[in-house]
N, C-alpha and C. Protein backbone atom coordinates (compact mmCIF):
# COMPACT_ATOMS: atom_id res chain seq x y z
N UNK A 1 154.35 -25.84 84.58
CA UNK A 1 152.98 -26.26 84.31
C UNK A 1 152.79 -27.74 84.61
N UNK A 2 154.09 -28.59 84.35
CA UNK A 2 153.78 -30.02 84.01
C UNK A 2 153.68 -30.31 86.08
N UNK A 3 154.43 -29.43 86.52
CA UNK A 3 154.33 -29.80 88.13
C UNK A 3 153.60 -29.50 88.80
N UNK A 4 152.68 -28.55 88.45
CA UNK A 4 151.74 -27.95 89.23
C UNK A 4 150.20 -29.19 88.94
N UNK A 5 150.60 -30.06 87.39
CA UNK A 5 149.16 -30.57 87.31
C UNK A 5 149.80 -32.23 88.06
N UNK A 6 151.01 -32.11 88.08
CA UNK A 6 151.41 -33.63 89.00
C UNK A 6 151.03 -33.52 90.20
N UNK A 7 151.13 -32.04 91.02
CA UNK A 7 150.34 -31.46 92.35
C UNK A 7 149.32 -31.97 92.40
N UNK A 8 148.26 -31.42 91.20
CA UNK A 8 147.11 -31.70 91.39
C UNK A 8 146.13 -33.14 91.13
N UNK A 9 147.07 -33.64 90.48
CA UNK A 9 146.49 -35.31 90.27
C UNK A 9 147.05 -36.24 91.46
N UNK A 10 148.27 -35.76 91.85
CA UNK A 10 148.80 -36.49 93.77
C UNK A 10 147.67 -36.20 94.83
N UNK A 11 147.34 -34.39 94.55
CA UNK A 11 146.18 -34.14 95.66
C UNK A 11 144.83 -35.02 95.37
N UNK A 12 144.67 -35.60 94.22
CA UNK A 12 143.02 -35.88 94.28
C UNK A 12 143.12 -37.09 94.43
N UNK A 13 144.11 -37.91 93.96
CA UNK A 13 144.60 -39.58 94.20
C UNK A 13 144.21 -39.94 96.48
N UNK A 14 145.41 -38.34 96.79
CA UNK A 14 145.43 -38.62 98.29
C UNK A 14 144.17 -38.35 98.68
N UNK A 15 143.23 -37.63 98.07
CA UNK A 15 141.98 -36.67 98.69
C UNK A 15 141.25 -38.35 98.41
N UNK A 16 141.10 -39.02 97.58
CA UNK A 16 140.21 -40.05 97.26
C UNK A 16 140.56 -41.25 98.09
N UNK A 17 142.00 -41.44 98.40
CA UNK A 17 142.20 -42.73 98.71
C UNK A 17 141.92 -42.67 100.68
N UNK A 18 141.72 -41.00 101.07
CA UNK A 18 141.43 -41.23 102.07
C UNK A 18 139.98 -41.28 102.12
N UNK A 19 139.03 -40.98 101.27
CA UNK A 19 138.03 -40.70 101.50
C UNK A 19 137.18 -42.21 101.51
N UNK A 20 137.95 -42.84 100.44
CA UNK A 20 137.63 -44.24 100.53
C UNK A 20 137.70 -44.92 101.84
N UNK A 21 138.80 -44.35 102.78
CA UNK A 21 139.10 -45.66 103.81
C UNK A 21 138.32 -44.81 104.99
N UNK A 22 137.66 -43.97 104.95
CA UNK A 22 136.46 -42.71 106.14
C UNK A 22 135.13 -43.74 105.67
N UNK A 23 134.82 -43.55 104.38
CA UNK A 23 133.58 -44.23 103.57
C UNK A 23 132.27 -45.08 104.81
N UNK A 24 133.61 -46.05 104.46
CA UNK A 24 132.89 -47.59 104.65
C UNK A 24 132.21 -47.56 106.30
N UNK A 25 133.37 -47.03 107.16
CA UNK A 25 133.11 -46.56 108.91
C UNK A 25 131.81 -45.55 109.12
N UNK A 26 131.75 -44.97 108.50
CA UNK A 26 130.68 -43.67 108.67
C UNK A 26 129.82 -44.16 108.05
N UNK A 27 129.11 -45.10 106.80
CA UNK A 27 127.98 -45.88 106.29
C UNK A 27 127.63 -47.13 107.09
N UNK A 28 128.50 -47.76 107.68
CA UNK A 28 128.16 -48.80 108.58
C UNK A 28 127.02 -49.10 109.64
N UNK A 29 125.74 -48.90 109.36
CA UNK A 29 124.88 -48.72 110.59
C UNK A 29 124.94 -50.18 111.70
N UNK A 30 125.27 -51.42 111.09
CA UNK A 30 125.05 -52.32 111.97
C UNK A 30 126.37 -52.92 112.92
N UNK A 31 126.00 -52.96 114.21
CA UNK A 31 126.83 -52.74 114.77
C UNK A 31 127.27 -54.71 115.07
N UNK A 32 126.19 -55.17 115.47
CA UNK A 32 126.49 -56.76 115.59
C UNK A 32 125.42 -57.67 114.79
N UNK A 33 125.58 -58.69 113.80
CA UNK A 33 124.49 -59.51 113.54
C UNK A 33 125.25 -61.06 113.31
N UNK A 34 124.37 -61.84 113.83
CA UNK A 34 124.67 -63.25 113.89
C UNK A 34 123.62 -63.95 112.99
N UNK A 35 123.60 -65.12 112.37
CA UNK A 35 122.77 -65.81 112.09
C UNK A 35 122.91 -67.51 113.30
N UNK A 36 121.09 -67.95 113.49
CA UNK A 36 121.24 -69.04 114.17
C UNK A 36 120.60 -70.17 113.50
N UNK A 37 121.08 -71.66 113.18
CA UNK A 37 120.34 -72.20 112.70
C UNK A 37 119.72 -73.15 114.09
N UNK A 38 118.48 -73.29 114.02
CA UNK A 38 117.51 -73.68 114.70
C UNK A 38 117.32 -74.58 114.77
N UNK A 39 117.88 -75.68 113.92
CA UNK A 39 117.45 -77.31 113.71
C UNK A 39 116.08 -77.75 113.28
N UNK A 40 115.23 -78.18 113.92
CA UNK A 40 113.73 -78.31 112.94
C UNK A 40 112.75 -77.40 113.63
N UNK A 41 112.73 -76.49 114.46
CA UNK A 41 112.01 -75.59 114.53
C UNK A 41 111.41 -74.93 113.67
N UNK A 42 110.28 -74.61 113.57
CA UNK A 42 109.48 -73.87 113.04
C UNK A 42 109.62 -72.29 112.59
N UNK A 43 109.21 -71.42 111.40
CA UNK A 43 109.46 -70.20 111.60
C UNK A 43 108.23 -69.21 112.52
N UNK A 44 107.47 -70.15 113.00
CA UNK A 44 106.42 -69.48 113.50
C UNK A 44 106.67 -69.52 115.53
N UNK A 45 107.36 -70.77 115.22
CA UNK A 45 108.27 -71.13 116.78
C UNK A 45 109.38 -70.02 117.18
N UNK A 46 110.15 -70.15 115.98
CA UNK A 46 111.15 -69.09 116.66
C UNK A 46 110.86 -67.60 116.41
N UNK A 47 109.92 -67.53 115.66
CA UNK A 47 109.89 -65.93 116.25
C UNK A 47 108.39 -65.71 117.03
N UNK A 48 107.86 -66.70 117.77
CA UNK A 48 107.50 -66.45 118.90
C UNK A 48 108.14 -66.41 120.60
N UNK A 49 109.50 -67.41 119.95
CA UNK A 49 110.42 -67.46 121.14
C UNK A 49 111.17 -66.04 120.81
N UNK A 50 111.93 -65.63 120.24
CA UNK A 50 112.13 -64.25 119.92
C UNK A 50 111.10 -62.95 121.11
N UNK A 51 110.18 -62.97 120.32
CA UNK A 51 109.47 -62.10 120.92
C UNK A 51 108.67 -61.90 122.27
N UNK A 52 108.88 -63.86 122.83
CA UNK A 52 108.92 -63.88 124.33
C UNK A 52 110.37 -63.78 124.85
N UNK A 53 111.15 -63.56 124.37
CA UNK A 53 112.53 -63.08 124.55
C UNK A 53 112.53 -61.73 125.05
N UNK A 54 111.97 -60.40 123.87
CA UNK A 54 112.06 -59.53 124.11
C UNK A 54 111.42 -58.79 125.23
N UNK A 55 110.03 -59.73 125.29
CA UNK A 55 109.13 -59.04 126.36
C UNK A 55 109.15 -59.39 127.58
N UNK A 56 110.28 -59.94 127.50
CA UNK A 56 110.89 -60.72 129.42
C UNK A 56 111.92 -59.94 129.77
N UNK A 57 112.88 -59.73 128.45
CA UNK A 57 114.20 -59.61 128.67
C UNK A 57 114.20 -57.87 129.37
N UNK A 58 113.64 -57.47 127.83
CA UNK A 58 113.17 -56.10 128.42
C UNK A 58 112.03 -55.41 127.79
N UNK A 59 111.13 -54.88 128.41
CA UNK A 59 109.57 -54.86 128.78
C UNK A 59 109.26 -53.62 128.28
N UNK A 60 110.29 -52.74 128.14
CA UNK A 60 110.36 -51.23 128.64
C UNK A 60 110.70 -51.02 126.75
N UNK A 61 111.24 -51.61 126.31
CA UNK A 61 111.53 -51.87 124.44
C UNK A 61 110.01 -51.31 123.90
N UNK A 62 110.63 -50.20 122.68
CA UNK A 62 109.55 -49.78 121.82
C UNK A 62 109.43 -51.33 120.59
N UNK A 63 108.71 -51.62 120.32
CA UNK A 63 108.19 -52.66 119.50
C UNK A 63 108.03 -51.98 118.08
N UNK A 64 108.76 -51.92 116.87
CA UNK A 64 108.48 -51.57 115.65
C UNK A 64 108.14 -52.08 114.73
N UNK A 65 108.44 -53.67 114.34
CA UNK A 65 107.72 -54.41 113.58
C UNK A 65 107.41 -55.25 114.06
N UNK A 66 106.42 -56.28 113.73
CA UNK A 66 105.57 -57.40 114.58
C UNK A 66 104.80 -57.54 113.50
N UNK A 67 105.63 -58.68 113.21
CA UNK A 67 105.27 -59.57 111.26
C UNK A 67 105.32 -60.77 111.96
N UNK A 68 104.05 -61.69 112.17
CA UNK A 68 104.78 -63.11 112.43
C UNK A 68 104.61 -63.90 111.09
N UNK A 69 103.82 -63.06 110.03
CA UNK A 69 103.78 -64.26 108.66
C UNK A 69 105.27 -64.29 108.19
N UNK A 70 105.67 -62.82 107.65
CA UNK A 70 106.99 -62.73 107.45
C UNK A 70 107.85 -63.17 108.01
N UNK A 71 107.92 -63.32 109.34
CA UNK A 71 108.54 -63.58 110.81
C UNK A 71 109.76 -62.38 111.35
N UNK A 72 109.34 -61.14 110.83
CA UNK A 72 109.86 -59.85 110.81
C UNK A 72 109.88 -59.33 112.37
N UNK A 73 111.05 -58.83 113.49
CA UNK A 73 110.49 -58.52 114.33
C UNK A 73 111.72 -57.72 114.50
N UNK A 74 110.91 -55.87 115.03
CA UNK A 74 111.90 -55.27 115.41
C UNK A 74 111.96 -54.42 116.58
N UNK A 75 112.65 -53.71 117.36
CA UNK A 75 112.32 -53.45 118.30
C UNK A 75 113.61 -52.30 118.74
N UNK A 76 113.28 -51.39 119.35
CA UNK A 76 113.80 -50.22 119.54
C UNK A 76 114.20 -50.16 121.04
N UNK A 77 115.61 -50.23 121.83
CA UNK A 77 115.52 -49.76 123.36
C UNK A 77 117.12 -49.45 123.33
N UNK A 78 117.26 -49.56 124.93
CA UNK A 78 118.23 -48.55 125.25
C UNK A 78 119.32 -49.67 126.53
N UNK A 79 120.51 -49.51 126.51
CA UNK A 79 120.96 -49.60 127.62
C UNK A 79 122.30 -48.57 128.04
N UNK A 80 122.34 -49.01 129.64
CA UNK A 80 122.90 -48.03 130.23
C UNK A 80 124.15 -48.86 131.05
N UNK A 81 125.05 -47.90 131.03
CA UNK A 81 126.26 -48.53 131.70
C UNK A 81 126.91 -47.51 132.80
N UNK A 82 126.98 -48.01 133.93
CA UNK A 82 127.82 -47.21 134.85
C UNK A 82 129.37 -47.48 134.80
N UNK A 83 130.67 -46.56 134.85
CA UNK A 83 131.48 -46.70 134.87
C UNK A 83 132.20 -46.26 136.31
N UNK A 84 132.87 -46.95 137.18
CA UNK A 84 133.01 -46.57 138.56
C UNK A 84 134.02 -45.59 138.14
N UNK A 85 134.31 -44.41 138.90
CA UNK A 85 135.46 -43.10 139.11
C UNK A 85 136.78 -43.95 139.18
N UNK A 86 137.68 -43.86 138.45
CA UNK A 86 139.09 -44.79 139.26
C UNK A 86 140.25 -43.70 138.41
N UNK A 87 141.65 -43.72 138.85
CA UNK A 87 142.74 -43.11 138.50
C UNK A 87 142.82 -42.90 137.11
N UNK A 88 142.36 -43.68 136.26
CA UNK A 88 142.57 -43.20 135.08
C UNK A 88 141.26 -43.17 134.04
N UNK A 89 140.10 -42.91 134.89
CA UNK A 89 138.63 -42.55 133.63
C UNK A 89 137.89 -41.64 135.12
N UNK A 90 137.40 -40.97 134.58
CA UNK A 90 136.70 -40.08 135.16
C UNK A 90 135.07 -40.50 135.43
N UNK A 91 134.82 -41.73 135.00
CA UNK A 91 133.47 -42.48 135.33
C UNK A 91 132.42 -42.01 134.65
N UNK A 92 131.41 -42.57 135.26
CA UNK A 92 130.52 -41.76 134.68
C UNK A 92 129.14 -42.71 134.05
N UNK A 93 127.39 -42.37 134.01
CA UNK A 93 126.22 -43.30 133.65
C UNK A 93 126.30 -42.95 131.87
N UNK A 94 126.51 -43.25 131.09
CA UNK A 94 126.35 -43.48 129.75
C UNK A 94 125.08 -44.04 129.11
N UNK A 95 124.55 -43.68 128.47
CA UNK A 95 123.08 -44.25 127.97
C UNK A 95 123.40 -44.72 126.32
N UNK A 96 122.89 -46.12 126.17
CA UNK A 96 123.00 -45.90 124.20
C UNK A 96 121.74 -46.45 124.01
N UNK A 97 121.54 -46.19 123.00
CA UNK A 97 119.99 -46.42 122.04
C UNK A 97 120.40 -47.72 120.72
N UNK A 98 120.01 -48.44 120.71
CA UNK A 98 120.24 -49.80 119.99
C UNK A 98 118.76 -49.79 118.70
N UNK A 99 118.73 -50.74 117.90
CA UNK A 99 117.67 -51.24 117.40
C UNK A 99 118.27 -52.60 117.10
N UNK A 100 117.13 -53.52 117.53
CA UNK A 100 117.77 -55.04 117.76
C UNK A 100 116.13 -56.04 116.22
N UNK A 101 117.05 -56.11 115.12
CA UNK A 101 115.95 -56.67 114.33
C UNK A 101 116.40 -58.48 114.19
N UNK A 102 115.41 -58.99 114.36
CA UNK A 102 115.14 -60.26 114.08
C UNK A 102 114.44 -61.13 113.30
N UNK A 103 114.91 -61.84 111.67
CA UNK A 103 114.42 -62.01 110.84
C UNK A 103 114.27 -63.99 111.17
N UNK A 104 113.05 -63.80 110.75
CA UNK A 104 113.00 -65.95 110.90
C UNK A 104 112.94 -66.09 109.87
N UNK A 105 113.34 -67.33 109.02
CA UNK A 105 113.36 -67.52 107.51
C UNK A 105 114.14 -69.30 107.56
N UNK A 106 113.71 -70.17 107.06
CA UNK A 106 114.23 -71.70 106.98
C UNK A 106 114.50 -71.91 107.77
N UNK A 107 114.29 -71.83 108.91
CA UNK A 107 114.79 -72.79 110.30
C UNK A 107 115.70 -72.02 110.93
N UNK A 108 115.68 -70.91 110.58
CA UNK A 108 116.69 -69.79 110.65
C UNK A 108 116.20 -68.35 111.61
N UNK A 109 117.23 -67.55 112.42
CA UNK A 109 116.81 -66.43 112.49
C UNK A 109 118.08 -65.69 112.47
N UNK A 110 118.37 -64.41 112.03
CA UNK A 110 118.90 -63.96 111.85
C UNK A 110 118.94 -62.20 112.72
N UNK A 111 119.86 -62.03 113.88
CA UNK A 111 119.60 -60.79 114.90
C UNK A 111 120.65 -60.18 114.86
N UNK A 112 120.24 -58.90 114.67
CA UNK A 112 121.08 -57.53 113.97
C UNK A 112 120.78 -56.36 114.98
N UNK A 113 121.84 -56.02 115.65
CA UNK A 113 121.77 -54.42 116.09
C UNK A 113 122.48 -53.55 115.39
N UNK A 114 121.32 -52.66 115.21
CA UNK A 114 122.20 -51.61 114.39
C UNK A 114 121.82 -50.45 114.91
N UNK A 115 122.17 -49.13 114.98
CA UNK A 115 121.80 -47.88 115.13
C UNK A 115 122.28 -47.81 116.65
N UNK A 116 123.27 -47.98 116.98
CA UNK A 116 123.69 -48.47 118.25
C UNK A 116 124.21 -46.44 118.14
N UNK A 117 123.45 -45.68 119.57
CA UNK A 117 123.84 -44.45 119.60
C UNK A 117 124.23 -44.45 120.98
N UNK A 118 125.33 -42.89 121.03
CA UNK A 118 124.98 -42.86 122.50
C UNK A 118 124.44 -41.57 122.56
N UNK A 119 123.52 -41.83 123.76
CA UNK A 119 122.51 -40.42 124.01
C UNK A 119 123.01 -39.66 125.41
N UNK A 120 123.08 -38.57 125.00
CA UNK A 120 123.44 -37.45 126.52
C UNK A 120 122.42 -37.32 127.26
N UNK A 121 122.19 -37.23 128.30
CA UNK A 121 121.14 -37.06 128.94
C UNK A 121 119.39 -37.20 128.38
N UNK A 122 118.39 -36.74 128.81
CA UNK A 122 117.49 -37.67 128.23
C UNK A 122 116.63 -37.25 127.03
N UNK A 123 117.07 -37.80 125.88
CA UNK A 123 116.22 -37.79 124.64
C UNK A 123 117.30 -36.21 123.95
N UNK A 124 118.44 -36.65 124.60
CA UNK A 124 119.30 -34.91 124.01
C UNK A 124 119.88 -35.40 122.62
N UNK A 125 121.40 -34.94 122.54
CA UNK A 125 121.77 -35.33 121.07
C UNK A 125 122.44 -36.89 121.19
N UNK A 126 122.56 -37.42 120.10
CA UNK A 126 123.29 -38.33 120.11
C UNK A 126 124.40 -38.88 119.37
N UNK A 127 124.97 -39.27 119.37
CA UNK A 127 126.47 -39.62 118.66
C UNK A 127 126.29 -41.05 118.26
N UNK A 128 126.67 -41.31 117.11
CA UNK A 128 127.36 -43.06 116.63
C UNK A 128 128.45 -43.19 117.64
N UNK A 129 128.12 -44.63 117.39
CA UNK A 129 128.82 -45.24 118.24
C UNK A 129 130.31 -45.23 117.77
N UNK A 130 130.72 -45.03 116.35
CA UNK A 130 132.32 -45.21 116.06
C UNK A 130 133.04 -43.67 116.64
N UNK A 131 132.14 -42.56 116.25
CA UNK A 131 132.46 -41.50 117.25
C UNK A 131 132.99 -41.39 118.17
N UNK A 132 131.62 -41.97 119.52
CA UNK A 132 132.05 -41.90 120.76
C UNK A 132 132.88 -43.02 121.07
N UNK A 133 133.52 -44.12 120.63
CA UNK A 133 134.47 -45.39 120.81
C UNK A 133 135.84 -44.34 120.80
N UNK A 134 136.34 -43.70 119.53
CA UNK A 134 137.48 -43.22 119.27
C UNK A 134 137.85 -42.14 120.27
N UNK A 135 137.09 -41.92 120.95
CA UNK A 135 137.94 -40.71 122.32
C UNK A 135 138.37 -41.70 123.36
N UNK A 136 139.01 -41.49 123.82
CA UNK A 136 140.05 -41.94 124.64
C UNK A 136 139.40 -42.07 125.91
N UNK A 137 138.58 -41.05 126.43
CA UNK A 137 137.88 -41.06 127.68
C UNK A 137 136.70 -41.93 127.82
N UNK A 138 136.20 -42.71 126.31
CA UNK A 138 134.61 -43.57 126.25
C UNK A 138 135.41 -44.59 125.84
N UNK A 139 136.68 -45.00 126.51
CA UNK A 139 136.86 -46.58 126.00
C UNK A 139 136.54 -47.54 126.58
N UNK A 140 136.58 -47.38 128.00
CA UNK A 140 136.10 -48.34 129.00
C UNK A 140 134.65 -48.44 128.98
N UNK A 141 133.71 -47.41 128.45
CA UNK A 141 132.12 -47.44 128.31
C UNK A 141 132.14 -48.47 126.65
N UNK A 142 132.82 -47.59 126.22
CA UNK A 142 133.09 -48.92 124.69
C UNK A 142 133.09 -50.01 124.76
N UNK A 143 133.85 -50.31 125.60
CA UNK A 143 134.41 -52.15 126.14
C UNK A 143 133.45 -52.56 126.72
N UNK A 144 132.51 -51.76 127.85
CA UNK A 144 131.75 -52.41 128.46
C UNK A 144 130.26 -52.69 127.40
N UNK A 145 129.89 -51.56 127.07
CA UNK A 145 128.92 -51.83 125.92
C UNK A 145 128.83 -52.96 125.07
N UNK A 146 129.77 -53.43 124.86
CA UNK A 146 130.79 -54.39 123.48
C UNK A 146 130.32 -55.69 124.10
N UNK A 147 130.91 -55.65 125.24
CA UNK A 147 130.42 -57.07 125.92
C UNK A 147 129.10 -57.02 126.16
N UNK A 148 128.32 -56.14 126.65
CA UNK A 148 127.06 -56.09 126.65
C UNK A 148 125.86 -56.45 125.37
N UNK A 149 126.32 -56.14 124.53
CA UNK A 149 125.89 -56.14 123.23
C UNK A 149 126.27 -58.01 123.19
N UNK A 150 127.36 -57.76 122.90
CA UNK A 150 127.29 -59.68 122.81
C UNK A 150 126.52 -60.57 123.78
N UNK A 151 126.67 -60.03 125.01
CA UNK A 151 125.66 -60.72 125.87
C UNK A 151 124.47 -60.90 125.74
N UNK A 152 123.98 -59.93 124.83
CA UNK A 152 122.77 -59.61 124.36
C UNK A 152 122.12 -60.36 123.01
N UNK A 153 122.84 -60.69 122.28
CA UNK A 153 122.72 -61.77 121.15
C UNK A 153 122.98 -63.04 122.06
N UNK A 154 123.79 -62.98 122.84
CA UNK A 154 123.95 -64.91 123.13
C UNK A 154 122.72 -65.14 124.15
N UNK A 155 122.18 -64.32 124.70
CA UNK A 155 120.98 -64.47 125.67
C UNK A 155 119.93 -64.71 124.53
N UNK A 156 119.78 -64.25 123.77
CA UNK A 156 118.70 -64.12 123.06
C UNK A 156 119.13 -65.67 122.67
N UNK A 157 119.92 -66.10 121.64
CA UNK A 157 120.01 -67.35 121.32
C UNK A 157 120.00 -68.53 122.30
N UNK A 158 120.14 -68.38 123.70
CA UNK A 158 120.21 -69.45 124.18
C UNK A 158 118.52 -69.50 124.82
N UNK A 159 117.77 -68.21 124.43
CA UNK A 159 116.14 -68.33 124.66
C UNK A 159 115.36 -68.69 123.72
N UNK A 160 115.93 -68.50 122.30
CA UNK A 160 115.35 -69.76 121.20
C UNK A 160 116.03 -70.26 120.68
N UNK A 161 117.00 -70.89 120.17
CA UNK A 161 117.32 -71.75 119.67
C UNK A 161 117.40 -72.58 120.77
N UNK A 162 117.95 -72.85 122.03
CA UNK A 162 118.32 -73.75 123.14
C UNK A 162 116.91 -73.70 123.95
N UNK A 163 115.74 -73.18 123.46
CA UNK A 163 114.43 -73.07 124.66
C UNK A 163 114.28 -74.02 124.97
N UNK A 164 113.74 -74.17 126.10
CA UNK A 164 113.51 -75.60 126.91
C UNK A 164 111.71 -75.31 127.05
N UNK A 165 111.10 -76.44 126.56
CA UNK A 165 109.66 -76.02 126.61
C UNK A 165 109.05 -76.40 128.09
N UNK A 166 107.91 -76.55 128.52
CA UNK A 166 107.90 -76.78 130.18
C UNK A 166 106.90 -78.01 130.16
């Protein structure tokens, strides 16, 4: 009796302590966020540079919030990565779906992607991104995304915080 309930208090210890370390990966929606401080800029400055950011950078972006009192700005799009055919990946056009939010607050803005998916063909199902990273065959689309994504915050920051007025 006394071994069968040591069974069962080992199984729920192991059942918990993995469930804890699954948890945190699978609740995680945001995939990159930086904060920038702005120096004496305005909050009405930088999230107008922000949002001439977005509508240059890319045009084709669904627009979801557009707060300039708050200085709330969010925005919904997509990018795509080609991977060339070579000896060891089978290649291939990959599509992911992002949401890129940008908060202004004290001289401050603060830009967050989160909901970073990848989508199969067009408007089909889609997968998180920690999903499709862990197969072996989406690592090189992983890597490339990864850098893309960062490229994508440092462009944005070097279009307001570093703007050059004319």
């Amino acid at each position: 009796m006394s071994k069968s309930i040591l069974i069962v208090v080992l199984a729920c210890m192991i059942g918990s302590a993995h469930a804890h370390s699954i948890l945190p990966a699978m609740n995680s929606k945001i995939a990159y966020s930086e904060t920038v401080d702005c120096g004496s800029v305005s909050l009405i400055d930088i999230f107008r540079r922000a949002r001439l950011w977005v509508s240059q950078s890319a045009p084709d972006n669904k627009t979801l919030v557009d707060d300039k009192e708050t200085g709330d700005f969010v925005t919904q799009g997509h990018i795509t990565i080609t991977i060339p055919r070579s000896e060891n990946n089978a290649g291939g056009v990959y599509r992911f779906g992002y949401v890129l939010s940008v908060e202004c607050a004290n001289r401050k803005y603060r830009a967050s992607l989160a909901n970073v998916e990848y989508q199969e063909g067009n408007g089909g199902r889609t997968m998180p991104l920690e999903a499709f990273s862990q197969k072996n065959e989406n690592k090189a689309a992983a890597a490339e995304l990864d850098a893309k994504l960062k490229a994508l915050l440092a462009d944005l920051q070097t279009n307001v915080k570093d703007y050059k007025p004319f």
